[in-house]
Protein backbone atom coordinates (compact mmCIF):
# COMPACT_ATOMS: atom_id res chain seq x y z
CA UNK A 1 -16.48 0.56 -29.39
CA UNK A 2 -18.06 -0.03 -25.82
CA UNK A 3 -16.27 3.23 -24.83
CA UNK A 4 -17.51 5.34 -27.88
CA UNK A 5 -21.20 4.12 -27.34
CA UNK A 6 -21.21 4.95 -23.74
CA UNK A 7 -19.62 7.96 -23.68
CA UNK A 8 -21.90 9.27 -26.63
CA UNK A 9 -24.97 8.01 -23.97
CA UNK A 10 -23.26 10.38 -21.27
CA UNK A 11 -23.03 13.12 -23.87
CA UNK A 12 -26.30 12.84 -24.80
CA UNK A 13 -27.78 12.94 -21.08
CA UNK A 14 -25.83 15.60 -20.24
CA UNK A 15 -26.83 17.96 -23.47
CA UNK A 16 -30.43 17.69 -21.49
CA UNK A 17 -29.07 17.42 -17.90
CA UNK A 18 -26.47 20.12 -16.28
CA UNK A 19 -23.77 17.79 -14.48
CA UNK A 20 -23.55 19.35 -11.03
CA UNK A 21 -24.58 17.25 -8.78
CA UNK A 22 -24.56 17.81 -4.94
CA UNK A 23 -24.89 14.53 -3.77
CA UNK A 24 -21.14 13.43 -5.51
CA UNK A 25 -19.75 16.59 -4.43
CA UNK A 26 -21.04 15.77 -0.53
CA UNK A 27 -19.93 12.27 -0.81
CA UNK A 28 -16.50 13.09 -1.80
CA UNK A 29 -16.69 16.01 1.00
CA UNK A 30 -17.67 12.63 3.05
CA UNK A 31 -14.36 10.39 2.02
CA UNK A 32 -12.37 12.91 3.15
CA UNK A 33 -13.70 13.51 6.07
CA UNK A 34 -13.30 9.46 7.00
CA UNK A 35 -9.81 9.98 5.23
CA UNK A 36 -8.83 12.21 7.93
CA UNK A 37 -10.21 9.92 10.86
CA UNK A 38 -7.46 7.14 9.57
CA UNK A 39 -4.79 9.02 9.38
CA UNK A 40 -3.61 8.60 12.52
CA UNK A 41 -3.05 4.73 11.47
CA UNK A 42 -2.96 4.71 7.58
CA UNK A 43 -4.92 2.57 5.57
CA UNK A 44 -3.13 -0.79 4.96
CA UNK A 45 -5.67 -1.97 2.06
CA UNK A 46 -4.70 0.62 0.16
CA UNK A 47 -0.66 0.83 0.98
CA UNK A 48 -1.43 4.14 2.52
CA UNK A 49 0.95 4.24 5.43
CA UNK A 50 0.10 6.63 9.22
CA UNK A 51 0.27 9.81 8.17
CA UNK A 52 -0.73 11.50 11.04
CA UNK A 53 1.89 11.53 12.72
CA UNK A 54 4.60 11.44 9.50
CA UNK A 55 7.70 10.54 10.30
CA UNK A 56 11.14 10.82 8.05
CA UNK A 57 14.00 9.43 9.35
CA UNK A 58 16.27 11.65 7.34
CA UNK A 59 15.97 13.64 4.29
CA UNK A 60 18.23 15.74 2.09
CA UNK A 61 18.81 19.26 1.93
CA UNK A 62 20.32 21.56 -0.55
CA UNK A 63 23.07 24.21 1.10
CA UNK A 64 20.81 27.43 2.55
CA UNK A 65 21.84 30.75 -0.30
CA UNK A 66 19.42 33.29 0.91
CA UNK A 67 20.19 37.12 1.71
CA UNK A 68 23.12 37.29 3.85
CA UNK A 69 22.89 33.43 5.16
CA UNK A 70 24.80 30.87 3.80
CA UNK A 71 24.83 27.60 5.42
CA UNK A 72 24.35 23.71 5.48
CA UNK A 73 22.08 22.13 7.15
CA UNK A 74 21.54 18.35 8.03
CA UNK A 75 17.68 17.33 9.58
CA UNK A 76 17.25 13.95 10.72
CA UNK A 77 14.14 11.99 12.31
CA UNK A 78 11.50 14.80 11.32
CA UNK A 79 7.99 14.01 12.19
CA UNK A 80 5.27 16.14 10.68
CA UNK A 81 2.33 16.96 12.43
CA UNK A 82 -1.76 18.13 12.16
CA UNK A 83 -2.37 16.55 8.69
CA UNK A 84 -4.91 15.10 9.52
CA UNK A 85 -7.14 18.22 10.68
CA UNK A 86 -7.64 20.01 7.31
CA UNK A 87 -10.92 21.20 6.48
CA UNK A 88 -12.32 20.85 3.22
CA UNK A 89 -13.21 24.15 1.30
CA UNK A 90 -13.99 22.46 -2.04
CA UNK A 91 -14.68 19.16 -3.72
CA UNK A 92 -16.04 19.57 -7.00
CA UNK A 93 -16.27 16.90 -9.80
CA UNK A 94 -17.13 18.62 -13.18
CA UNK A 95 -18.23 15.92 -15.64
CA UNK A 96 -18.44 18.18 -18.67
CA UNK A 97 -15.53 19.48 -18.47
CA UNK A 98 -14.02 16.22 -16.99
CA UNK A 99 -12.34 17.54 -13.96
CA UNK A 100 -12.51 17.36 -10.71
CA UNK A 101 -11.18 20.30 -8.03
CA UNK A 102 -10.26 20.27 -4.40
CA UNK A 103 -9.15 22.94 -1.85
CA UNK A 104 -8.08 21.84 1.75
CA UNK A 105 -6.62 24.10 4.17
CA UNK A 106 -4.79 23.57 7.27
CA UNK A 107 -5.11 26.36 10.15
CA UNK A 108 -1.53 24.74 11.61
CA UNK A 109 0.80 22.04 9.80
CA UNK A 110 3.78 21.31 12.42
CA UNK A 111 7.26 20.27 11.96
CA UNK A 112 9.88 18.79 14.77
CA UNK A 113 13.32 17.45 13.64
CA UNK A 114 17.16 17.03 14.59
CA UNK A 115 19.00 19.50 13.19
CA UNK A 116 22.80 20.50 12.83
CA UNK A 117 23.79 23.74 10.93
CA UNK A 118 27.15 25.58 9.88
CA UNK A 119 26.98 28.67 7.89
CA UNK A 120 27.80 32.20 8.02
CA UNK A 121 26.08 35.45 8.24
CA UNK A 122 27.09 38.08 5.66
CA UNK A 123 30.11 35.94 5.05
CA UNK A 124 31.66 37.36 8.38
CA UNK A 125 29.78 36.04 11.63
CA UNK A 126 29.58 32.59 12.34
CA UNK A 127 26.32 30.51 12.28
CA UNK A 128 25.81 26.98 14.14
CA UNK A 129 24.15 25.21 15.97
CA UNK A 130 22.46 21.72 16.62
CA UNK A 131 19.76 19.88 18.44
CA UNK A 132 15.57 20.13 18.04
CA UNK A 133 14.32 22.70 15.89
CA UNK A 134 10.59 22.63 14.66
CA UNK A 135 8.58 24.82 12.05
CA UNK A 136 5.08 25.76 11.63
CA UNK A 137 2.95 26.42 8.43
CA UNK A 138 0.55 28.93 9.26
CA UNK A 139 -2.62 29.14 7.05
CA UNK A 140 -1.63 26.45 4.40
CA UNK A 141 -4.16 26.15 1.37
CA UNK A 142 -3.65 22.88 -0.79
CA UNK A 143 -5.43 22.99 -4.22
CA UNK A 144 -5.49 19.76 -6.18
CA UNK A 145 -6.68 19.76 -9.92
CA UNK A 146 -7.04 16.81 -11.28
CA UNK A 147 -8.36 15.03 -14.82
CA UNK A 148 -10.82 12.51 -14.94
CA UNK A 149 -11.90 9.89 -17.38
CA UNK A 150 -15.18 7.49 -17.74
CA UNK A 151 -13.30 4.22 -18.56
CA UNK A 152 -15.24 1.37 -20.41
CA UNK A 153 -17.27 -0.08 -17.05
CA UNK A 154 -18.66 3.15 -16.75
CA UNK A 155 -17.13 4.31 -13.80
CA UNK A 156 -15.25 7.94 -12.97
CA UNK A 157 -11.75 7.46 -12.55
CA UNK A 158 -8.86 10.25 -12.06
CA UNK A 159 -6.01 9.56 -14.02
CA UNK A 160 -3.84 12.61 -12.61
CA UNK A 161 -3.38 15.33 -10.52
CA UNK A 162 -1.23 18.31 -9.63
CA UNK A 163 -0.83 19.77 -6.20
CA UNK A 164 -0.57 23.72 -5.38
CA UNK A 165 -0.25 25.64 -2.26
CA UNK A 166 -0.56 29.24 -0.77
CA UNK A 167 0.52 29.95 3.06
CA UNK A 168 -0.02 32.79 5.17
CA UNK A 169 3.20 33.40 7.76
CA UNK A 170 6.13 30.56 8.44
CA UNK A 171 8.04 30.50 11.55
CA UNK A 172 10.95 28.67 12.84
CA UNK A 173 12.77 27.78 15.92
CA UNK A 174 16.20 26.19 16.31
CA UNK A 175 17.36 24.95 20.00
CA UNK A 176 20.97 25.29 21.21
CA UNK A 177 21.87 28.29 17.75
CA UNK A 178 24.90 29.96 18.39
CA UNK A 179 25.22 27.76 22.38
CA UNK A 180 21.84 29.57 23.15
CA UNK A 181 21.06 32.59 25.07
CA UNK A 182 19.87 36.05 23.49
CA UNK A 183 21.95 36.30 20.79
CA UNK A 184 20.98 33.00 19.57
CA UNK A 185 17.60 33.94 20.33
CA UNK A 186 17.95 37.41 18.03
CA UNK A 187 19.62 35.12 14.60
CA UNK A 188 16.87 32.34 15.68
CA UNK A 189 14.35 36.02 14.04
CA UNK A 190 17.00 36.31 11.26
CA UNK A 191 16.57 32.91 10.18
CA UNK A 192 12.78 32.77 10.07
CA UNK A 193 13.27 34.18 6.40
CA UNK A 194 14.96 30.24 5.84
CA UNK A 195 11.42 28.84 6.58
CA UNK A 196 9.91 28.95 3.74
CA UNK A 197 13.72 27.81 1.81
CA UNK A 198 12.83 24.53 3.94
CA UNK A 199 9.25 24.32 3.49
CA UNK A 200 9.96 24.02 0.03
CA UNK A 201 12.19 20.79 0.56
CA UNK A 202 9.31 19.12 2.93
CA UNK A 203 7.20 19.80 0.27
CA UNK A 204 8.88 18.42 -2.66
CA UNK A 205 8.59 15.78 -0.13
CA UNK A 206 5.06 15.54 1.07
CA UNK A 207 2.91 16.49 -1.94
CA UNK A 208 3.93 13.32 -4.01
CA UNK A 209 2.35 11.58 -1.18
CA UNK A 210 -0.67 13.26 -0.62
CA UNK A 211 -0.93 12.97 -4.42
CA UNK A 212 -0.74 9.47 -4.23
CA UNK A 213 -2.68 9.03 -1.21
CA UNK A 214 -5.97 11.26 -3.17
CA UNK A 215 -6.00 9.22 -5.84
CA UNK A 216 -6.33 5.96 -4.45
CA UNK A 217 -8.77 7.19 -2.09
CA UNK A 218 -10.79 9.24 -4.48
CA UNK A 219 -10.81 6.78 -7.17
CA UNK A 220 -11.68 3.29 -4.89
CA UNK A 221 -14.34 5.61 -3.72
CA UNK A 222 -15.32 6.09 -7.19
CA UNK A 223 -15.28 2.84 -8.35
CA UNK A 224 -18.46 1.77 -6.25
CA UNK A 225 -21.36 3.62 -8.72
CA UNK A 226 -21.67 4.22 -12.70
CA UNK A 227 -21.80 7.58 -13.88
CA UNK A 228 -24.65 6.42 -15.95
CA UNK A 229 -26.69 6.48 -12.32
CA UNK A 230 -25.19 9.54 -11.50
CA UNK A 231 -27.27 11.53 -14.46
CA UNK A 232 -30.24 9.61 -14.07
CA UNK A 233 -30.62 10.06 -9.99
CA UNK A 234 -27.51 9.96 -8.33
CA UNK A 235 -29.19 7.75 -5.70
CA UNK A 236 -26.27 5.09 -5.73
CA UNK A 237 -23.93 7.71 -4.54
CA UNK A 238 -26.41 8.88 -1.55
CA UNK A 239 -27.03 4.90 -0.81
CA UNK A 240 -22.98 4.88 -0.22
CA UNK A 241 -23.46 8.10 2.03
CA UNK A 242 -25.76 6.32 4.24
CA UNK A 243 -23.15 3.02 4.18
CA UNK A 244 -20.65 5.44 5.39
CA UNK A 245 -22.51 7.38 7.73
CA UNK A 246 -23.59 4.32 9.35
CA UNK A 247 -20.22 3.11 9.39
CA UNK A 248 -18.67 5.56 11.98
CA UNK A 249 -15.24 6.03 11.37
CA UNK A 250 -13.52 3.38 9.06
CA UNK A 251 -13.24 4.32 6.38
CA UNK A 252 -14.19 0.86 4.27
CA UNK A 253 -13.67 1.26 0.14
């Protein structure tokens, strides 16, 4: 019953009131910008672990099928780089419609493994090859949607989200393909078309992370002021921009 009375109070406000308000939007702009500053070591409060660098020891890879290449591939101690210098496009919490959008883009995501591949080319020319490789994301666009919820205390909380993303160019380098020299250097070209085959496997691997890393951060951040003071003033959320401003960089939920 607590529920139905308050959010019948936040439906009421907002029937006089247009929800679009600046000063959440900046402070969640604000999170993630001290987000990014911890990175580098994680945040242990919140089982967030570094993620700037992120390293896997080893993942999984399904057999290469594309074009003319067929091949396995094995990558081992891959450590991703330049998370942590996305830029934040858009951070919008809609409270009508109960939503709340982001778009972060990264100008370079990075990267650098072990590798060790066997394959063929058009089923006739042999392809291998082992030792460092790395791959860069050119021009990567994340876009998080996520649904929100005003549970009975009052607060905004997010209760999930779902992770897109556009890219502009992918390229790829393998060391030591084919023993090296030109020719390796030539199929190392042919293979940049396997980029974005792999980028798909790092990022059935990363985005359940970031995922998971957004919503704790988003919703501790959250938790600190009543949507009920959002609609009247919003001046609890600007009070926690000045705590964090004055903070520096830790990031302190």
């Amino acid at each position: 019953m607590k529920v139905v009375f308050l959010l019948l109070a936040v439906l009421s406000l907002t029937a006089a009131k247009a929800v679009r308000d600046d000063n959440l939007d900046a402070y969640l702009k604000e999170i993630l910008e001290l987000l990014k500053a911890q990175m580098p070591g994680g945040i242990p409060d919140l089982g967030i672990p570094p993620l700037d660098p992120f390293q896997v020891p080893h993942f999984d890879i399904d057999p290469i099928d594309e074009d003319i290449i067929k091949a396995t591939i094995e990558i081992d101690n891959l450590v991703i780089t330049n998370l942590a210098t996305f830029e934040t496009k858009i951070a919008h919490l809609d409270l009508e419609a109960l939503s709340l959008e982001l778009e972060l883009t990264l100008a370079d995501l990075r990267g650098d493994a072990e590798y060790k591949l066997d394959g063929t080319i058009a089923g006739i020319l042999p392809l291998y090859g082992e030792g460092p490789m790395w791959l860069e994301i050119y021009g990567l666009d994340i876009y998080a949607k996520a649904a929100v919820l005003i549970n009975a205390e009052g607060f905004v909380e997010i209760t999930e989200m779902d992770l897109t993303a556009d890219l502009t160019d992918i390229k790829m380098h393998l060391d030591n393909l084919l023993g090296g020299g030109n020719f390796g250097e030539s199929i190392n070209n042919l293979l940049n078309v396997v980029g974005g085959y792999i980028w798909d496997q790092v990022k059935d691997l990363l985005f359940p992370l970031l995922d998971e890393v957004l919503l704790k951060v988003l919703n501790e951040a959250l938790s600190g002021c009543s949507i009920a003071d959002l609609i009247e003033n919003g001046s609890c959320f600007q009070d926690r921009m000045e705590k964090l401003g004055r903070a520096g960089q830790y990031l302190k939920l």
